[in-house]
N, C-alpha and C. Protein backbone atom coordinates (compact mmCIF):
# COMPACT_ATOMS: atom_id res chain seq x y z
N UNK A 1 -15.71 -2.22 -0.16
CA UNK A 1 -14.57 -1.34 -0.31
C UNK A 1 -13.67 -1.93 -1.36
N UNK A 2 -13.08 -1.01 -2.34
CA UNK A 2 -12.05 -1.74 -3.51
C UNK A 2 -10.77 -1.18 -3.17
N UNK A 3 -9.93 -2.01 -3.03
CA UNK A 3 -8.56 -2.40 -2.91
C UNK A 3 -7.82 -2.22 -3.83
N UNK A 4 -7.13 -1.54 -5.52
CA UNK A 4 -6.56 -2.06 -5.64
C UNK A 4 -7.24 -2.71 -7.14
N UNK A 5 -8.58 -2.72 -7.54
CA UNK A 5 -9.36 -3.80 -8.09
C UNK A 5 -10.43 -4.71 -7.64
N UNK A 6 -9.74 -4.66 -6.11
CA UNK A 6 -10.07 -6.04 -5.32
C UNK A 6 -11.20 -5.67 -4.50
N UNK A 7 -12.39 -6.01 -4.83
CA UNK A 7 -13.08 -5.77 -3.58
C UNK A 7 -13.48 -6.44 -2.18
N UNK A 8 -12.99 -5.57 -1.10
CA UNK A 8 -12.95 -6.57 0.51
C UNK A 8 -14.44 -5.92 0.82
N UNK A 9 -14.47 -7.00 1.81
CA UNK A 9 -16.38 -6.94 2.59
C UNK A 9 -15.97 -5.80 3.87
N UNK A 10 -16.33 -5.21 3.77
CA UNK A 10 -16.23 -4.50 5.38
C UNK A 10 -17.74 -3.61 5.95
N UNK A 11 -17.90 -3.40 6.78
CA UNK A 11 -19.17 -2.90 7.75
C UNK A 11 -18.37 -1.38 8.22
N UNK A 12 -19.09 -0.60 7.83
CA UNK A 12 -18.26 0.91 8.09
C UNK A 12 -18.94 0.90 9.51
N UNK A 13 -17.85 1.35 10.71
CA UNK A 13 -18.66 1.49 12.24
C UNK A 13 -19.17 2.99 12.37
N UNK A 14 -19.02 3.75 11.41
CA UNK A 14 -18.97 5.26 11.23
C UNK A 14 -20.64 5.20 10.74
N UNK A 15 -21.41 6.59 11.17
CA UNK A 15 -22.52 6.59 9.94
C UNK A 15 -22.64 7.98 10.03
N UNK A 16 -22.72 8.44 9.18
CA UNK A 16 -23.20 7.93 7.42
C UNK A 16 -21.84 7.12 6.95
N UNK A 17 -21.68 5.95 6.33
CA UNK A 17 -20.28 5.21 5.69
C UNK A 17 -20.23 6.31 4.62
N UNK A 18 -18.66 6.53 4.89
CA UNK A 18 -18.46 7.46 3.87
C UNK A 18 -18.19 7.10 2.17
N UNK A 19 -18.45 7.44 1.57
CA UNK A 19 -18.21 7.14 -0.13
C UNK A 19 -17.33 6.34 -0.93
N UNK A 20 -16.06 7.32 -0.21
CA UNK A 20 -14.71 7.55 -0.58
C UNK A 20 -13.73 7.29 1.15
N UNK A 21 -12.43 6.22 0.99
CA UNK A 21 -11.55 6.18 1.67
C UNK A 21 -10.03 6.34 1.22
N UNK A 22 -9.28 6.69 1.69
CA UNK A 22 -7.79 6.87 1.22
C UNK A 22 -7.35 5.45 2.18
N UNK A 23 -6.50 4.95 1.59
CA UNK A 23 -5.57 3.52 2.18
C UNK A 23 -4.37 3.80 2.85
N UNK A 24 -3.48 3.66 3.73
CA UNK A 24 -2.84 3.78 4.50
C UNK A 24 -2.00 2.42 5.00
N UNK A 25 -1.00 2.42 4.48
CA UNK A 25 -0.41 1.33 4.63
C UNK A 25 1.26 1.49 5.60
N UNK A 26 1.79 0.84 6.56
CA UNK A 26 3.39 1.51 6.57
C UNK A 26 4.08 0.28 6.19
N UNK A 27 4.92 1.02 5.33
CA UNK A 27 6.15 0.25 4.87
C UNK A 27 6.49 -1.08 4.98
N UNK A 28 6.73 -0.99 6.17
CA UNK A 28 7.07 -2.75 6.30
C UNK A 28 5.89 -3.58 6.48
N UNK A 29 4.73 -3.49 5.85
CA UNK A 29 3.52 -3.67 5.56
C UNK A 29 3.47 -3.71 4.27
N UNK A 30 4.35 -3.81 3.52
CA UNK A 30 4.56 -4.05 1.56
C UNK A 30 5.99 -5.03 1.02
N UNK A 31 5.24 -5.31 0.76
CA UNK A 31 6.15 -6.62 -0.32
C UNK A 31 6.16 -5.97 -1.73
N UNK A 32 7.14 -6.48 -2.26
CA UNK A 32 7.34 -7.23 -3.62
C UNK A 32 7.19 -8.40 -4.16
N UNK A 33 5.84 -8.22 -4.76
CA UNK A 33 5.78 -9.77 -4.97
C UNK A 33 5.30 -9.72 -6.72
N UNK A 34 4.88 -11.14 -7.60
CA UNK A 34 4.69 -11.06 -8.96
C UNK A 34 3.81 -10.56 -8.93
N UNK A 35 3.65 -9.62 -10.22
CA UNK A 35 2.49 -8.41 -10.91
C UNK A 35 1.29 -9.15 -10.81
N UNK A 36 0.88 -10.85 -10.62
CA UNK A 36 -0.07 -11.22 -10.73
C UNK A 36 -0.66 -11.43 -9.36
N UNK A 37 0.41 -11.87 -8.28
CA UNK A 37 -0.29 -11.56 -6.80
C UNK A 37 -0.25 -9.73 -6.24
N UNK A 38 -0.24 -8.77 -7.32
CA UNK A 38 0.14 -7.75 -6.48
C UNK A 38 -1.29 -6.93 -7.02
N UNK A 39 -1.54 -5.95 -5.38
CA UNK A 39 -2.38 -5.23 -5.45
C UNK A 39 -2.53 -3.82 -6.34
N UNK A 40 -0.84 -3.40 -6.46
CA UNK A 40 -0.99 -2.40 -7.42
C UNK A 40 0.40 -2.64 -8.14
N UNK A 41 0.68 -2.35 -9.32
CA UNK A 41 1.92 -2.09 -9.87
C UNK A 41 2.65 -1.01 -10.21
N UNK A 42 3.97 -0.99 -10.22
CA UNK A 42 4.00 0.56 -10.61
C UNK A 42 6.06 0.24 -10.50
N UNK A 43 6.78 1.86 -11.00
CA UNK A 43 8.06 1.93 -11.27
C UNK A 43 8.75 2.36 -9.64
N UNK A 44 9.73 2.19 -9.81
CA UNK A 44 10.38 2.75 -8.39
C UNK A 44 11.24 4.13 -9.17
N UNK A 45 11.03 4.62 -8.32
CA UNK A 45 11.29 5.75 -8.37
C UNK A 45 12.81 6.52 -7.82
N UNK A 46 12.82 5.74 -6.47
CA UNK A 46 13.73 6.35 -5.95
C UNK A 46 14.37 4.73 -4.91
N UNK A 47 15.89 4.46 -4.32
CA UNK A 47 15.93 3.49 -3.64
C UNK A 47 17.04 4.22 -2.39
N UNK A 48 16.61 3.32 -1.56
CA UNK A 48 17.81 3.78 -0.29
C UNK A 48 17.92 2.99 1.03
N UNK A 49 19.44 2.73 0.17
CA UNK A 49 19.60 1.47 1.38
C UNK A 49 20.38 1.78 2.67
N UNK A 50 19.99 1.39 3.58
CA UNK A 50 20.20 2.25 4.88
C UNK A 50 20.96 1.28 5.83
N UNK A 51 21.74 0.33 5.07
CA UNK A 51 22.26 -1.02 5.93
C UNK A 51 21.06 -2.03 6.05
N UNK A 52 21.00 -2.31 7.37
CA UNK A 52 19.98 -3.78 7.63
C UNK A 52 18.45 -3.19 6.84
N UNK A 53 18.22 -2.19 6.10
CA UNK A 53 17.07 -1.93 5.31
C UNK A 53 17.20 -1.57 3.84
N UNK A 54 16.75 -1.49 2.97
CA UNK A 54 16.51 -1.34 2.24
C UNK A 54 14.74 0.13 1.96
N UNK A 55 14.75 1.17 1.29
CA UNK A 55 13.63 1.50 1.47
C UNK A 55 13.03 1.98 -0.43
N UNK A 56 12.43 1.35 -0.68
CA UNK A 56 11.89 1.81 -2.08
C UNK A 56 10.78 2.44 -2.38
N UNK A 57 10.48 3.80 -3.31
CA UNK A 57 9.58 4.21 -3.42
C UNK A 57 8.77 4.14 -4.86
N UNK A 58 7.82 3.43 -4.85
CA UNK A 58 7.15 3.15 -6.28
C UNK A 58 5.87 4.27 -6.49
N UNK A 59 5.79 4.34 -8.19
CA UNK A 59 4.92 5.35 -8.30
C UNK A 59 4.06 4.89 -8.68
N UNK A 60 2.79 4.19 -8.48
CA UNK A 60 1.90 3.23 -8.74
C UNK A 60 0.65 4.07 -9.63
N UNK A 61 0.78 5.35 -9.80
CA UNK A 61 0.40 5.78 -10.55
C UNK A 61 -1.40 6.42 -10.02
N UNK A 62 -0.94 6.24 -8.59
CA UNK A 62 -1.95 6.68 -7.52
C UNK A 62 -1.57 8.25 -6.98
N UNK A 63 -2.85 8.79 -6.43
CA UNK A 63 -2.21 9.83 -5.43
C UNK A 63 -0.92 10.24 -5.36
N UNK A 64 -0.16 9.22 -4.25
CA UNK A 64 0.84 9.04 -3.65
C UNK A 64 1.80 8.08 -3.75
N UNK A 65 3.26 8.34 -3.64
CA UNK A 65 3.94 7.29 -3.83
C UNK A 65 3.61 6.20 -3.09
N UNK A 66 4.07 4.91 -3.41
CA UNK A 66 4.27 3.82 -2.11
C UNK A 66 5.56 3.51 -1.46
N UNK A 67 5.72 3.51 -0.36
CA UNK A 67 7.06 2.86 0.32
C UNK A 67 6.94 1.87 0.86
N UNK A 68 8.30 1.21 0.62
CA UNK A 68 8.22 0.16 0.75
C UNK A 68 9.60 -0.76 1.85
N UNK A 69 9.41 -1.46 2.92
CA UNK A 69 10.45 -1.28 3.64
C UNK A 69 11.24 -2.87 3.33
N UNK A 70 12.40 -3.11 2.84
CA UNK A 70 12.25 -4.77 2.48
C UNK A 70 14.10 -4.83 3.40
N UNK A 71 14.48 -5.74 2.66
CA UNK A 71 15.82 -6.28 3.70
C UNK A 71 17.14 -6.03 3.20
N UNK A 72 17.98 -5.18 4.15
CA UNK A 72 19.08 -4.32 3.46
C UNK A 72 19.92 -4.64 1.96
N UNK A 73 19.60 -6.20 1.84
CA UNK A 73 20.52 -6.76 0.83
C UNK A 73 19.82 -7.01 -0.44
N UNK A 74 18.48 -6.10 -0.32
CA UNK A 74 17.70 -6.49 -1.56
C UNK A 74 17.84 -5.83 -2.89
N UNK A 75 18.43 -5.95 -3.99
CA UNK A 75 19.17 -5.07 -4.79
C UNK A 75 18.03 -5.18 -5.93
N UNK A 76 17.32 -3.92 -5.95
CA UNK A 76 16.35 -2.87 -7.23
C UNK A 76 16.91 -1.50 -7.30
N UNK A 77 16.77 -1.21 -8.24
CA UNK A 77 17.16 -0.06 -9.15
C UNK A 77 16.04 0.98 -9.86
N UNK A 78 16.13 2.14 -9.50
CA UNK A 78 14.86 2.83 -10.38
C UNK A 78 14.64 2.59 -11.63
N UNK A 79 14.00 2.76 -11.81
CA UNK A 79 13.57 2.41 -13.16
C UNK A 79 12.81 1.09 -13.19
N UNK A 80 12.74 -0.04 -12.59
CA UNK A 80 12.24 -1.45 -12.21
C UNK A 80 11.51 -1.24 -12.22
N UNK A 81 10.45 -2.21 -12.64
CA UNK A 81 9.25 -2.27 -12.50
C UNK A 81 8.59 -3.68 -11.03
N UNK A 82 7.67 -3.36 -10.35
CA UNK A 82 7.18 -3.98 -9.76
C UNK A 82 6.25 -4.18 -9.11
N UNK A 83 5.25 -5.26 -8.73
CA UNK A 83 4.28 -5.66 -8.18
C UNK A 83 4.60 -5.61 -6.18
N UNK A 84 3.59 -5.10 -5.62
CA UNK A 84 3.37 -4.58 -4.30
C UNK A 84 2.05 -5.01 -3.76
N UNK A 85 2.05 -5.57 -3.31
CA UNK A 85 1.13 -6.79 -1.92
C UNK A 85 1.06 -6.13 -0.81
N UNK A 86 0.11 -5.67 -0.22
CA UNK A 86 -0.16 -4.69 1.59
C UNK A 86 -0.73 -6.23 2.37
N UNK A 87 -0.14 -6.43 3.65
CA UNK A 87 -1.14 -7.07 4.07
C UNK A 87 -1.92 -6.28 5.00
N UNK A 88 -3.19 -7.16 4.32
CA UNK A 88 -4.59 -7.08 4.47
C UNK A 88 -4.77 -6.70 6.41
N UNK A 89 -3.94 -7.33 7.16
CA UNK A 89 -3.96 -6.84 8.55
C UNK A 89 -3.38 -5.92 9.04
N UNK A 90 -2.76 -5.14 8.31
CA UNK A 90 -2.49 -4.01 8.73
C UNK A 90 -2.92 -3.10 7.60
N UNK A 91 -4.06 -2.73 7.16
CA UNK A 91 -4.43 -1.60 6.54
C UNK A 91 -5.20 -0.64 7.33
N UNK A 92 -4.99 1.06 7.02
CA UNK A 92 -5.62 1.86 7.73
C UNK A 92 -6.22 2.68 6.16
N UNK A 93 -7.81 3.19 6.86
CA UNK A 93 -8.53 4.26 5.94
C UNK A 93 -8.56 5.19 6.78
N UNK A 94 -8.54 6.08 5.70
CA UNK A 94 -8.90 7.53 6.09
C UNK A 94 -10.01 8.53 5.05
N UNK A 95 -10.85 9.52 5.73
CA UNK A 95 -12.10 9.85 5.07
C UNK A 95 -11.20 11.37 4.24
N UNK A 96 -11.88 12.16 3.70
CA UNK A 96 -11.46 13.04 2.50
C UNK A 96 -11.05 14.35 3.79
N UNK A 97 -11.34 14.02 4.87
CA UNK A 97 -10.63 15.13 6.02
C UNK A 97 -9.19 14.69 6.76
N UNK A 98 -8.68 13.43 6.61
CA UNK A 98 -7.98 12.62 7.11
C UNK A 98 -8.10 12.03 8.56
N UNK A 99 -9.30 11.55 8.79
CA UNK A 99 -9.58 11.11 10.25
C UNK A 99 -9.67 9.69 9.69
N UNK A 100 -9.48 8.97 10.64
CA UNK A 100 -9.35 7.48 10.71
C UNK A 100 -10.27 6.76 10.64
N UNK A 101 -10.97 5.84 9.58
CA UNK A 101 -12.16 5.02 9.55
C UNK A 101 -11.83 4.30 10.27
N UNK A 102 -12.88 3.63 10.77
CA UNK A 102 -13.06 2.20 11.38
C UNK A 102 -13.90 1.69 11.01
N UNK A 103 -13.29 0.09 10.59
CA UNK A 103 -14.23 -0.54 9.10
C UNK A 103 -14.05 -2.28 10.04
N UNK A 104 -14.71 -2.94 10.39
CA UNK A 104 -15.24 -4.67 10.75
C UNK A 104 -15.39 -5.49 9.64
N UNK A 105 -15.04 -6.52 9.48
CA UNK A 105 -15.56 -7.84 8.95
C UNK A 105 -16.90 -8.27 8.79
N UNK A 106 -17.32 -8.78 7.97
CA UNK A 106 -18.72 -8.49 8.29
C UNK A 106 -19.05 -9.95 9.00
C-alpha cells in the first residue's frame, strides 16, 4: 500500500484485496512537521482557532482537504506552506464504495 510516496507492508483481510484505498485520518492524528519528515505537503487554506485548539485545513493537492487539529496557541496563517505527518496507528482505508478496509502487518 503507498502512503504518501511511502510504501507500508500490509495483508488485505478482505478478498479479493482491493486495488485502490482512500486514507482516513482524524485530525488530531496530524502534525506539522519539516517537508522532509512529512507524508504530504501542501498550503493551508483556511485556520480556526477555537481557544484550547487550533484547527487547520491544508490543500495537499489530493482529493480532499486535510485537517489538522494542533494546540490553541499555535499561530499559521493561510497562505503557509506546510509539511503533515499521520500517525501510522491511527490510519483508516476505505474501498471506492466507502466501507472500511481491514489491512494486518504482515
Amino acid at each position: 500500500l503507498k502512503i504518501a510516496g511511502q510504501t507500508q507492508p500490509v495483508v488485505a483481510l478482505a478478498s479479493p484485496a482491493p486495488t485502490t484505498a482512500k486514507l482516513g485520518v482524524r485530525p488530531e492524528h496530524v502534525q506539522v512537521v519539516d517537508a522532509k519528515q512529512a507524508h504530504c505537503c501542501g498550503t493551508i487554506e483556511a485556520v480556526e482557532y477555537l481557544g484550547a485548539d487550533t484547527f487547520i485545513y491544508v490543500d495537499c493537492q489530493s482529493e480532499d482537504n486535510v485537517t489538522a487539529r494542533l494546540a490553541g496557541d499555535r499561530k499559521l496563517a493561510p497562505g503557509t506552506q506546510v509539511g503533515l505527518a499521520f500517525d501510522k496507528e491511527h490510519l483508516h482505508y476505505f474501498d471506492a464504495a466507502g466501507k472500511r478496509l481491514d489491512f494486518a502487518s504482515p
